[in-house]
N, C-alpha and C. Protein backbone atom coordinates (compact mmCIF):
# COMPACT_ATOMS: atom_id res chain seq x y z
N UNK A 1 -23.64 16.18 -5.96
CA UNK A 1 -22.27 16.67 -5.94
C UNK A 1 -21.42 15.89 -4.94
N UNK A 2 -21.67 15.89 -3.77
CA UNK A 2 -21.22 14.88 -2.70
C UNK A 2 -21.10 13.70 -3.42
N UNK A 3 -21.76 12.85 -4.24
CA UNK A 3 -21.54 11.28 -4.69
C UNK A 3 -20.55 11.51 -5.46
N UNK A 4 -20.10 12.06 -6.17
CA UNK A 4 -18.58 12.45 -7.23
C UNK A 4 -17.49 12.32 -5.81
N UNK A 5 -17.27 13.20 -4.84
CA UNK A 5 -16.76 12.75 -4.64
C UNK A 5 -16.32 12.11 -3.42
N UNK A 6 -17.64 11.03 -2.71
CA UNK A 6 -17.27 10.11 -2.55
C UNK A 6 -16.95 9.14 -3.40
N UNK A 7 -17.22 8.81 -4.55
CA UNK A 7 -16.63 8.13 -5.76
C UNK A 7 -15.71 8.34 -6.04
N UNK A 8 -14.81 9.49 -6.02
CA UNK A 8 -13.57 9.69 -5.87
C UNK A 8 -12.63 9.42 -5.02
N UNK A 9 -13.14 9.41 -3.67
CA UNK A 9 -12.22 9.21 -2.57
C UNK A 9 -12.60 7.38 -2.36
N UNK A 10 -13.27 7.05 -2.41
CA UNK A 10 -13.75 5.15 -2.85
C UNK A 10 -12.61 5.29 -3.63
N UNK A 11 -12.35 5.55 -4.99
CA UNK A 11 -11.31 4.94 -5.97
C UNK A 11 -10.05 5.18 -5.67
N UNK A 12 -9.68 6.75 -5.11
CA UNK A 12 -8.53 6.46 -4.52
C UNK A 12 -8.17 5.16 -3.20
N UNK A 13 -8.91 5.25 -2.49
CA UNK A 13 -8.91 4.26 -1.13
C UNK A 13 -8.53 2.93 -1.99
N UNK A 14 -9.76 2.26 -3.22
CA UNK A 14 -9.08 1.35 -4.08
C UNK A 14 -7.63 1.37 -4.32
N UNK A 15 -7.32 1.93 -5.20
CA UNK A 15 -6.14 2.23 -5.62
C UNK A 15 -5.39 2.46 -4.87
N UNK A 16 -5.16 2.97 -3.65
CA UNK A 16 -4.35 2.66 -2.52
C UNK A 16 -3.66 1.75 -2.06
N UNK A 17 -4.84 0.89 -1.85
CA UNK A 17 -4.65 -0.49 -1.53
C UNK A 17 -4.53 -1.53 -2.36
N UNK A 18 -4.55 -1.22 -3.55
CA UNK A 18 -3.93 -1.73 -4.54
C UNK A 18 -2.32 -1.59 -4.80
N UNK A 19 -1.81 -0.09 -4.61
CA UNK A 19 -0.70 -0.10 -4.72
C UNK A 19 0.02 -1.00 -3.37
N UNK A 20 -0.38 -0.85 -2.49
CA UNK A 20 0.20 -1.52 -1.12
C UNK A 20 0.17 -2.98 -1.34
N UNK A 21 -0.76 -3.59 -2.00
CA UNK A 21 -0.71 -5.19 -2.30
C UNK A 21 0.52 -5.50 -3.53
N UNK A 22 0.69 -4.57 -4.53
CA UNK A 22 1.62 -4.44 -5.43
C UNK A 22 2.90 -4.35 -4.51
N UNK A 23 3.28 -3.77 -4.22
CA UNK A 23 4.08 -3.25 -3.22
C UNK A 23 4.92 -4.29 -2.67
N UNK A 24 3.97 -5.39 -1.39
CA UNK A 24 4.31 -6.38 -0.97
C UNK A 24 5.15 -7.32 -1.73
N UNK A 25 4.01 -7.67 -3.22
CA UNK A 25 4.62 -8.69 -3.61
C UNK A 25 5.66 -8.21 -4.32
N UNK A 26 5.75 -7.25 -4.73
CA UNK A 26 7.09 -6.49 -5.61
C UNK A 26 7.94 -7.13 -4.64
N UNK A 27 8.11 -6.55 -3.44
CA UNK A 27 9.08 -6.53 -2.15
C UNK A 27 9.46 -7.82 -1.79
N UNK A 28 8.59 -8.91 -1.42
CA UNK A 28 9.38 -10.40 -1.30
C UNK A 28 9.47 -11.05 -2.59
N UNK A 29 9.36 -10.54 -3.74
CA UNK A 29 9.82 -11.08 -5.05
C UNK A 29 11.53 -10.41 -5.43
N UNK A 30 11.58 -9.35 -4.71
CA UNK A 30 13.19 -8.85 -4.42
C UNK A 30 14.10 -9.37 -3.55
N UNK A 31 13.46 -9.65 -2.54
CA UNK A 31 14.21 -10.38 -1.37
C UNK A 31 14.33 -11.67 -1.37
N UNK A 32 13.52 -11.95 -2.43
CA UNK A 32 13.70 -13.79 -2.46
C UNK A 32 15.19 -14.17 -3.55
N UNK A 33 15.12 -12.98 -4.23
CA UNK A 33 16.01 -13.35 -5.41
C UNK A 33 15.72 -13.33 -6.64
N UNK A 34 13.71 -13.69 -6.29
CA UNK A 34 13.28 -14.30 -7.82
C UNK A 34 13.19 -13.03 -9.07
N UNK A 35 12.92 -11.66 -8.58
CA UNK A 35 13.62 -11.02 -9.30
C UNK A 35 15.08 -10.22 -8.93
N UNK A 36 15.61 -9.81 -10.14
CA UNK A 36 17.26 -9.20 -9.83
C UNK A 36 16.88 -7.48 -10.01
N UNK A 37 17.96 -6.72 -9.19
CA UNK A 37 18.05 -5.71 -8.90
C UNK A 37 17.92 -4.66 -10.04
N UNK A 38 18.70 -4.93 -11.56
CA UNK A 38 18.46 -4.77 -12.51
C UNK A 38 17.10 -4.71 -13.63
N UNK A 39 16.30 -5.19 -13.02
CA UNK A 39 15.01 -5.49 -13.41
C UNK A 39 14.07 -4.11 -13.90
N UNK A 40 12.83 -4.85 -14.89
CA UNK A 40 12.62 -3.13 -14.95
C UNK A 40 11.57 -3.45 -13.48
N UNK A 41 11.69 -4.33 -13.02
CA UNK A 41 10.32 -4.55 -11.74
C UNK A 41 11.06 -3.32 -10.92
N UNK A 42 12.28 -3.13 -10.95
CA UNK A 42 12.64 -2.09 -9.74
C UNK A 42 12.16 -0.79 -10.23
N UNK A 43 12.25 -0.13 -11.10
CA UNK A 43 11.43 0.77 -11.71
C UNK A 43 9.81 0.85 -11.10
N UNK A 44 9.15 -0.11 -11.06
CA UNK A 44 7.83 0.04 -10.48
C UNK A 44 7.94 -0.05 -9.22
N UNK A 45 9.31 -1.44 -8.98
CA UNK A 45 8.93 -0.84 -6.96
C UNK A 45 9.24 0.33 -6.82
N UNK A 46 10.12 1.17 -7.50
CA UNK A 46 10.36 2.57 -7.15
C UNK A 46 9.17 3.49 -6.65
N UNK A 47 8.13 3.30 -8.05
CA UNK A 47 7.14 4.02 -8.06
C UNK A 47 6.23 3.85 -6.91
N UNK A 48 6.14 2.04 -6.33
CA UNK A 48 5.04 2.05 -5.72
C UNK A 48 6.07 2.77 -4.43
N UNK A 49 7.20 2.96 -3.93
CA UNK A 49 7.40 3.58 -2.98
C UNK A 49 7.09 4.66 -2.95
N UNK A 50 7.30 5.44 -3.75
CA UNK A 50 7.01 6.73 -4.04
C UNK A 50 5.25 7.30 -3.37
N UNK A 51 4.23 6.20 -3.26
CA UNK A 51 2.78 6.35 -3.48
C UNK A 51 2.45 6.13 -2.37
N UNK A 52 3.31 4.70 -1.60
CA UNK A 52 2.77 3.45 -0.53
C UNK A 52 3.70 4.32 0.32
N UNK A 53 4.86 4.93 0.48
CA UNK A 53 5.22 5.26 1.34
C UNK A 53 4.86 6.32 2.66
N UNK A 54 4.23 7.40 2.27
CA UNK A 54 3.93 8.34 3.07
C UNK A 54 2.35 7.55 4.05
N UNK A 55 1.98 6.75 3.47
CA UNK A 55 0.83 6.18 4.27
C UNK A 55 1.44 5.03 5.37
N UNK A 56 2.57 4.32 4.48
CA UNK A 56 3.61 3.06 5.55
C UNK A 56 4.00 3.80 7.07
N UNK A 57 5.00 4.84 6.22
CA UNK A 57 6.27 5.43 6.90
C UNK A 57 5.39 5.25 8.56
N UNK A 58 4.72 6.27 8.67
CA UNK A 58 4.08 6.57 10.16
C UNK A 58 3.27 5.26 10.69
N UNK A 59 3.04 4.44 10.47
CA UNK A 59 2.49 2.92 11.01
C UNK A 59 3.65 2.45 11.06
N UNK A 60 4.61 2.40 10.32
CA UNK A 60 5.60 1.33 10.66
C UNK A 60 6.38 1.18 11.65
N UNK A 61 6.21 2.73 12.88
CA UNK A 61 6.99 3.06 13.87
C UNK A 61 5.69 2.05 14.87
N UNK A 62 4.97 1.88 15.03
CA UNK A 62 4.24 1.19 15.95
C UNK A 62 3.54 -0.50 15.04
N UNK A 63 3.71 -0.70 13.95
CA UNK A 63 3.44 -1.87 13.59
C UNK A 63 4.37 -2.70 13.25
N UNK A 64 5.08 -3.12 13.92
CA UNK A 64 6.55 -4.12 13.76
C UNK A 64 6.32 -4.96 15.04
N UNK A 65 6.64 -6.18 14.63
CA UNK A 65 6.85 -7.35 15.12
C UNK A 65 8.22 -7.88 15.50
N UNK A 66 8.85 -8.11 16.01
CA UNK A 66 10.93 -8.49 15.64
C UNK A 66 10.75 -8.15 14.26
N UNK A 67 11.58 -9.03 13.56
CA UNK A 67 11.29 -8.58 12.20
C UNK A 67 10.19 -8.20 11.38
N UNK A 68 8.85 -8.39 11.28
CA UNK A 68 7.77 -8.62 10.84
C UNK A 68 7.18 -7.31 10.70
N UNK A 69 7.00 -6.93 9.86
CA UNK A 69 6.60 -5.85 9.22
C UNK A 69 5.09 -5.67 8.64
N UNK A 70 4.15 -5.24 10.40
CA UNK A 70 2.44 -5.59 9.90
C UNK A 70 1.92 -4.23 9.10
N UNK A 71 2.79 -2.95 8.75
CA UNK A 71 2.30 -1.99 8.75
C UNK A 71 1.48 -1.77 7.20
N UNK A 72 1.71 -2.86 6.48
CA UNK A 72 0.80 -2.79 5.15
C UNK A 72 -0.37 -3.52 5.14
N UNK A 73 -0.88 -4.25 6.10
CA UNK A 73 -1.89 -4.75 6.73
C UNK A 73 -2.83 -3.89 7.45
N UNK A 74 -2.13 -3.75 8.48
CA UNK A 74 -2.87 -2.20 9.28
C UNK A 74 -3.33 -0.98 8.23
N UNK A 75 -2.39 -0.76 7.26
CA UNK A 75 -2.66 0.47 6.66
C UNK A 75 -4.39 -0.31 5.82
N UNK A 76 -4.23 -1.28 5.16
CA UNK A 76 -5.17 -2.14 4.39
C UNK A 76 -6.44 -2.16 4.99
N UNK A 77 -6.41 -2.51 6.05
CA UNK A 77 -7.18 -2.49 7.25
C UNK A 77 -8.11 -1.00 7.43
N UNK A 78 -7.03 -0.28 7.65
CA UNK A 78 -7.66 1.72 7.70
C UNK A 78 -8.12 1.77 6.90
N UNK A 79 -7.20 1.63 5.29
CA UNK A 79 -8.14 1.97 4.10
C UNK A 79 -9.44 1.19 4.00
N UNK A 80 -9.25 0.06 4.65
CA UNK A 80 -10.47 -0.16 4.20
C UNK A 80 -12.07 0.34 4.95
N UNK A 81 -11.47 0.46 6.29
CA UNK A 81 -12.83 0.83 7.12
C UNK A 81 -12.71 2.37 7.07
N UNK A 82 -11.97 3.51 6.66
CA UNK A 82 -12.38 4.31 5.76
C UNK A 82 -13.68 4.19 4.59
N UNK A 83 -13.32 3.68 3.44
CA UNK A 83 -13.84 3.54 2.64
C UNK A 83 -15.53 3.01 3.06
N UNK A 84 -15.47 2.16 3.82
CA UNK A 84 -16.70 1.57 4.22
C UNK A 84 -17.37 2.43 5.12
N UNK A 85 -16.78 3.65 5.88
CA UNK A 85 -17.75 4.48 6.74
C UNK A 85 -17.96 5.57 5.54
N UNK A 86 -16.90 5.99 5.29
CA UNK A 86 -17.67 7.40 4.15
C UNK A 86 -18.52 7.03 3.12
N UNK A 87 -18.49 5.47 2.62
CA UNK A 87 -19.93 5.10 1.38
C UNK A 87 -20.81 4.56 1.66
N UNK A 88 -20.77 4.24 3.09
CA UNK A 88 -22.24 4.22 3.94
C UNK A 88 -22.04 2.59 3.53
């Protein structure tokens, strides 16, 4: 019973950090220009905010650089050594 759901909480942790890598590149593919505001890509960055945000929001007050924004790294980072202590 326990292996369900650590297999569950593994795939979310995946998928987490999946959305957060989505996320990124959504985000400097907006800021570069290379996609336009109109796009249906904004539709999905919507979504990945919607998912990536409540895990960002609270790192991002202590993971900033001048501009530089490490807090999807750090979060990447958690998820991942999460994932690696609870599946042994």
């Amino acid at each position: 019973m326990i292996e369900i759901f650590i297999a569950l909480f593994d795939s979310l942790i995946f998928f987490l950090t999946l959305a957060i890598f989505a996320r990124v590149i959504v985000d400097w593919l907006l800021v570069a220009g290379i996609v336009k505001y109109e796009n249906v890509i904004v539709t999905i960055h919507q979504s990945l905010l919607v998912v990536t945000e409540p895990i960002l929001y609270p790192i991002r007050k202590y993971a900033r650089i001048g501009m530089i924004d490490l807090s999807p790294m750090v979060a990447i980072i958690v998820l991942s050594t999460l994932g690696r202590v609870l599946t042994g």
